[in-house]
Protein backbone atom coordinates (compact mmCIF):
# COMPACT_ATOMS: atom_id res chain seq x y z
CA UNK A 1 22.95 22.36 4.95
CA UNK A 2 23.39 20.12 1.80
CA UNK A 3 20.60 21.05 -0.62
CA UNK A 4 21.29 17.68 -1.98
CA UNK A 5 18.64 14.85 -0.88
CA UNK A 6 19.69 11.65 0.55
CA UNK A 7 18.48 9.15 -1.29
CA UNK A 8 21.76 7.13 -1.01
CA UNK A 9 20.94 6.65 2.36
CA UNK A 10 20.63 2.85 2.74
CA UNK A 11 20.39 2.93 -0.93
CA UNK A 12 20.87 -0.71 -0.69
CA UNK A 13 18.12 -1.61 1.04
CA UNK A 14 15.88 -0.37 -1.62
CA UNK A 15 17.28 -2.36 -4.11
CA UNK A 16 17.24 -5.30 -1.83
CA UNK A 17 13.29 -4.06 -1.41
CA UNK A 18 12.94 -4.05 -5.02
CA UNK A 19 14.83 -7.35 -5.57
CA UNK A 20 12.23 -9.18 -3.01
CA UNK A 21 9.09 -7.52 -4.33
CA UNK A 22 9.46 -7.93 -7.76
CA UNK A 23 11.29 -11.87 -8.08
CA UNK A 24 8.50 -12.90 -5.11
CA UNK A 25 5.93 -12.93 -8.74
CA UNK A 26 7.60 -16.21 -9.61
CA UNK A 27 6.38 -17.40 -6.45
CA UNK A 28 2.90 -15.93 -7.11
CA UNK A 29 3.02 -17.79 -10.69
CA UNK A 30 4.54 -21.00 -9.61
CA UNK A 31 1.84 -20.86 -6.64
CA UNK A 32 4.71 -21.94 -4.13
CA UNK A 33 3.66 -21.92 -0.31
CA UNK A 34 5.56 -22.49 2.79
CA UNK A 35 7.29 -20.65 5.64
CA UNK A 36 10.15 -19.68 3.18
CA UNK A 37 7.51 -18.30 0.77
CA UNK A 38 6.38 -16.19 3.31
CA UNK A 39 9.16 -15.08 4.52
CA UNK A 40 10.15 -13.80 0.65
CA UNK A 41 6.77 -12.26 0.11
CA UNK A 42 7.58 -10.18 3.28
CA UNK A 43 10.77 -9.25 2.31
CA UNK A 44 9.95 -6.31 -0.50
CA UNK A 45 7.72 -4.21 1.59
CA UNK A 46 9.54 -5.23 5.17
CA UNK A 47 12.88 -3.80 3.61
CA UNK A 48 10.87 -0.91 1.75
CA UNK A 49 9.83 -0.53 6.15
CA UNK A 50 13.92 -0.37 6.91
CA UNK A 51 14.96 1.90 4.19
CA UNK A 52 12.56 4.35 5.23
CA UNK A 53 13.37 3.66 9.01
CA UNK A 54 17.18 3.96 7.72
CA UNK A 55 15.93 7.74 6.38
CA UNK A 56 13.54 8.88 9.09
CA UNK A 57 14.55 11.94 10.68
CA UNK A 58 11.51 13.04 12.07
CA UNK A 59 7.89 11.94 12.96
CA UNK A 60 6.21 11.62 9.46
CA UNK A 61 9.33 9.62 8.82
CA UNK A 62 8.77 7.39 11.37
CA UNK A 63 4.75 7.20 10.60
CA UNK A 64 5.53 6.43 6.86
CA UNK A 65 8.37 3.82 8.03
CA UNK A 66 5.18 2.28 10.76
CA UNK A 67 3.11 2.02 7.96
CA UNK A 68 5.08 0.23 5.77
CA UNK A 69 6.37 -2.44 9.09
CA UNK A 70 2.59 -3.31 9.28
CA UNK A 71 2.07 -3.85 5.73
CA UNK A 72 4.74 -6.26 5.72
CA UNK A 73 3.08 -8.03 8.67
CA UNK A 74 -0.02 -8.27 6.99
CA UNK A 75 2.03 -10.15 4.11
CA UNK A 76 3.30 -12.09 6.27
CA UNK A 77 -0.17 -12.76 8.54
CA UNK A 78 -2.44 -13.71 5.45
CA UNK A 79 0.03 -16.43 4.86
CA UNK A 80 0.55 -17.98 8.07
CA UNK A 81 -2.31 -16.31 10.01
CA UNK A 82 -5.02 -15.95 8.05
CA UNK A 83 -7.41 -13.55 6.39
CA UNK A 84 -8.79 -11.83 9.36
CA UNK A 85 -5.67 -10.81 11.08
CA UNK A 86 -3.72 -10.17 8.59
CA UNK A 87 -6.19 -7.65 6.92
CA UNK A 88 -6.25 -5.90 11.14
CA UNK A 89 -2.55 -5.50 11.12
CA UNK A 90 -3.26 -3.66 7.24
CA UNK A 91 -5.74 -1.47 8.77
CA UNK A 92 -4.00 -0.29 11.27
CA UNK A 93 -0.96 0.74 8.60
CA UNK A 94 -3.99 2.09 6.71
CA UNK A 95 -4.42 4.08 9.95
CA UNK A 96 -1.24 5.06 10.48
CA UNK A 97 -1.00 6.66 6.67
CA UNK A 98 -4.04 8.17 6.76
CA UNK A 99 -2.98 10.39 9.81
CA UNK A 100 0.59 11.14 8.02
CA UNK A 101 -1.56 12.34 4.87
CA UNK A 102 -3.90 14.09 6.89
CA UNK A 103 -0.78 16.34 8.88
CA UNK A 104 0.47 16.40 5.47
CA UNK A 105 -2.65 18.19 3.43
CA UNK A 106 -2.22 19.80 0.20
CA UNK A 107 -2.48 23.38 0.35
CA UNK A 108 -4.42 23.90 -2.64
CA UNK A 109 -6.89 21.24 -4.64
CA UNK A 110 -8.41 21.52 -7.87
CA UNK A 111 -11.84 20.68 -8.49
CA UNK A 112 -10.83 17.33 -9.97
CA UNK A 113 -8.38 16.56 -7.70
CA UNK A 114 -10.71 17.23 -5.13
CA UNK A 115 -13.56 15.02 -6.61
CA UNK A 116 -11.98 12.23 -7.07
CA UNK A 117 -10.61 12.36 -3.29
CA UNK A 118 -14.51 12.76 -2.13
CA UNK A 119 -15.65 9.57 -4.69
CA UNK A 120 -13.05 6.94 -3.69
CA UNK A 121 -14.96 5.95 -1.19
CA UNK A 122 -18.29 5.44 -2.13
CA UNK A 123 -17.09 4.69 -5.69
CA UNK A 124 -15.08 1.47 -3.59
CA UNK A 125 -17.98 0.63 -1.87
CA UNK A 126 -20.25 0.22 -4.69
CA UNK A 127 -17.55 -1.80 -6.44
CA UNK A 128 -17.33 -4.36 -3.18
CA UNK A 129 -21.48 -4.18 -2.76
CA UNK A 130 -20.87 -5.60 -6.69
CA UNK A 131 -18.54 -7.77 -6.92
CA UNK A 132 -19.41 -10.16 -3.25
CA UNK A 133 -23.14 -9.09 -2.20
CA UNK A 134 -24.76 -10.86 -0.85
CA UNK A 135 -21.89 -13.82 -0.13
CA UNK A 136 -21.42 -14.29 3.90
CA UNK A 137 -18.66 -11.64 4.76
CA UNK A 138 -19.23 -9.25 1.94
CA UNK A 139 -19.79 -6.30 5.48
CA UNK A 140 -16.46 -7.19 6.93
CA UNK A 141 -14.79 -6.97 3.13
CA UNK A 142 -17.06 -3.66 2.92
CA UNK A 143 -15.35 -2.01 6.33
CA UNK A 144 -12.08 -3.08 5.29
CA UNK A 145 -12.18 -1.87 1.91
CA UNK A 146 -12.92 1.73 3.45
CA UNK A 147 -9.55 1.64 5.53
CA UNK A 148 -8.15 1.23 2.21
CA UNK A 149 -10.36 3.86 0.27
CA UNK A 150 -9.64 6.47 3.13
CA UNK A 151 -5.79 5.91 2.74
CA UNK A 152 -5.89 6.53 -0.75
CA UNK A 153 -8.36 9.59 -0.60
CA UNK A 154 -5.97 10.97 2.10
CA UNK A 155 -2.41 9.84 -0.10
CA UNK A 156 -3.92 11.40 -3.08
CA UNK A 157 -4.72 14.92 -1.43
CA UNK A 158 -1.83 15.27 0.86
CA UNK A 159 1.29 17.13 -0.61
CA UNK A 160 3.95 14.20 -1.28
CA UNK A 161 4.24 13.73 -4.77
CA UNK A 162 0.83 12.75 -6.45
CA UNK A 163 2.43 10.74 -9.26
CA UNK A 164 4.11 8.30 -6.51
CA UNK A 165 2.60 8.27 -3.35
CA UNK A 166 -1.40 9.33 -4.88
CA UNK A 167 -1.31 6.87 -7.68
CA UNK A 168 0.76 4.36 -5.87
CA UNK A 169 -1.87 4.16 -3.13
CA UNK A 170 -4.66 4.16 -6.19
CA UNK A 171 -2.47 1.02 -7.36
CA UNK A 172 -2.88 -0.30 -3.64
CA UNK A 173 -7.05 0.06 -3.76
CA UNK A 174 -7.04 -0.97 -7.02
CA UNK A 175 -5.17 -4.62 -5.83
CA UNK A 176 -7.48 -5.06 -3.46
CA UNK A 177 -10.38 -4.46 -5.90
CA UNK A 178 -9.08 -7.38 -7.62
CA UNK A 179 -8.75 -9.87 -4.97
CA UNK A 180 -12.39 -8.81 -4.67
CA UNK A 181 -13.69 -8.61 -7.76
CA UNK A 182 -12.09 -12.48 -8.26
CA UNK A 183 -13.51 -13.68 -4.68
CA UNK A 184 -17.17 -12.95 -5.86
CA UNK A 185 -16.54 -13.97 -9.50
CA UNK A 186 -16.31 -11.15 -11.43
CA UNK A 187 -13.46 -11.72 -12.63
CA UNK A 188 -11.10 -14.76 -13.34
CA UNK A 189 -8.84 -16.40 -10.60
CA UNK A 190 -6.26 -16.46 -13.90
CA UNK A 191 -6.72 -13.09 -14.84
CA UNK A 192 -6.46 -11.30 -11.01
CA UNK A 193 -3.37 -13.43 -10.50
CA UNK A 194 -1.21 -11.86 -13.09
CA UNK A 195 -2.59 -8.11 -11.49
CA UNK A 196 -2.96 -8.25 -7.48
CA UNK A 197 0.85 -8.64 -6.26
CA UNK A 198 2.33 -6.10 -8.89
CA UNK A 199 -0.17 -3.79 -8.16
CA UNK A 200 0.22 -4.03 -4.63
CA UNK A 201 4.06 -4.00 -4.81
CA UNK A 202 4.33 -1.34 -7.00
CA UNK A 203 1.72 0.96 -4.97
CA UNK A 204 3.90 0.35 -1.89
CA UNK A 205 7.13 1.00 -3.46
CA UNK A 206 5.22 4.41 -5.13
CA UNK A 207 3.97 5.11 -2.14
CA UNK A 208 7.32 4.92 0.13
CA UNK A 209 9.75 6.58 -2.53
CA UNK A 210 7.01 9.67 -3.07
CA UNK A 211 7.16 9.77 0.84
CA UNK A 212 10.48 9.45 1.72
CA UNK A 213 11.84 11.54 -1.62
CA UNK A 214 10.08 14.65 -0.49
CA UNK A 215 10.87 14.26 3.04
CA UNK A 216 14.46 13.58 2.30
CA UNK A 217 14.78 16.91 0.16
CA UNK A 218 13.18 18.57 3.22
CA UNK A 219 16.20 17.25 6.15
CA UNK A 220 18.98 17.85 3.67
């Protein structure tokens, strides 16, 4: 077998990924809307979904390749959906991780590595309880926040590459900390617009190179 990983498999489609995540900020600056603008905002992490569907070869490829799909739905369901069911079909790609992390455990933690894993989610639940108590909705933002926390916790611990998939999923809490911390007014709409859709993008595209890199050097 080739010791030599395939990363140019489908290589275009994570260009094309890139390409859609990172031009769809001139949407987010320009504040365009539409079906069309929904369709682009979909189109980073729905073809970061097909690459790693393109390099799945077994069933954590598949699980990291579901759990991009529904993260690209949720882009897509915010928009034209709404709030609620767009953040369900993000929790249940949240899901969907947080069972390939947990198959995928680390074999060996240290202590700070380990304490930071067991503080992300209280530490995120404090930071919601903050930023939107006692606003109607701040519970529902609370639940859904753990989803996220767990994910990360989970990303951070399992043994893909920390400095992709762990702090890209960090950078994926972190842009949802922002949309919160803006909805309850501690911080400015101007400010968390320049933050929440790199973040997000580049935690997803962290996230789905640190996956599919280590699986790919695995199946060569």
């Amino acid at each position: 077998m080739s010791s030599k990983p395939r990363w140019d498999r489908a290589g275009w489609l994570w260009w094309l990924a890139l390409a859609g995540g990172v031009s769809f900020f001139i949407a987010v600056h320009q504040r365009l809307d539409g079906p069309w603008v929904w369709a682009w905002k979909t189109s980073g992490v729905g073809l970061l979904a097909l690459w790693a569907a393109a390099n799945a070869r077994e069933r954590n490829g598949w699980l990291i390749a579901a759990t991009l799909a529904f993260g690209a739905l949720g882009d897509w369901l915010l928009d034209a959906k709404g709030l609620k069911i767009g953040a369900v079909a993000f929790a249940v790609g949240h899901i969907i991780a947080i069972i390939l992390y947990l198959g995928n455990r680390r074999a060996a933690l240290a202590f700070s590595q380990r304490l930071l894993a067991w503080l992300v989610m209280p530490a995120t639940l404090v930071i919601v309880w903050a930023a939107l108590s006692p606003a109607p909705g701040w519970g529902q933002a609370a639940i859904y926040s753990l989803f996220v926390a767990a994910m990360a916790a989970t990303a951070w611990t399992s043994r893909f590459p920390r400095y992709r998939t762990g702090i890209g999923a960090m950078l994926f809490l972190a842009s949802d900390l922002v949309i919160f911390a803006a909805e309850g007014g501690a911080m400015p709409r101007s400010v968390a617009i320049w933050l929440v859709w790199p973040l997000y993008f580049a935690g997803q595209a962290l996230i789905a190179r640190g996956v599919v890199g280590a699986l790919s050097r695995e199946n060569s």
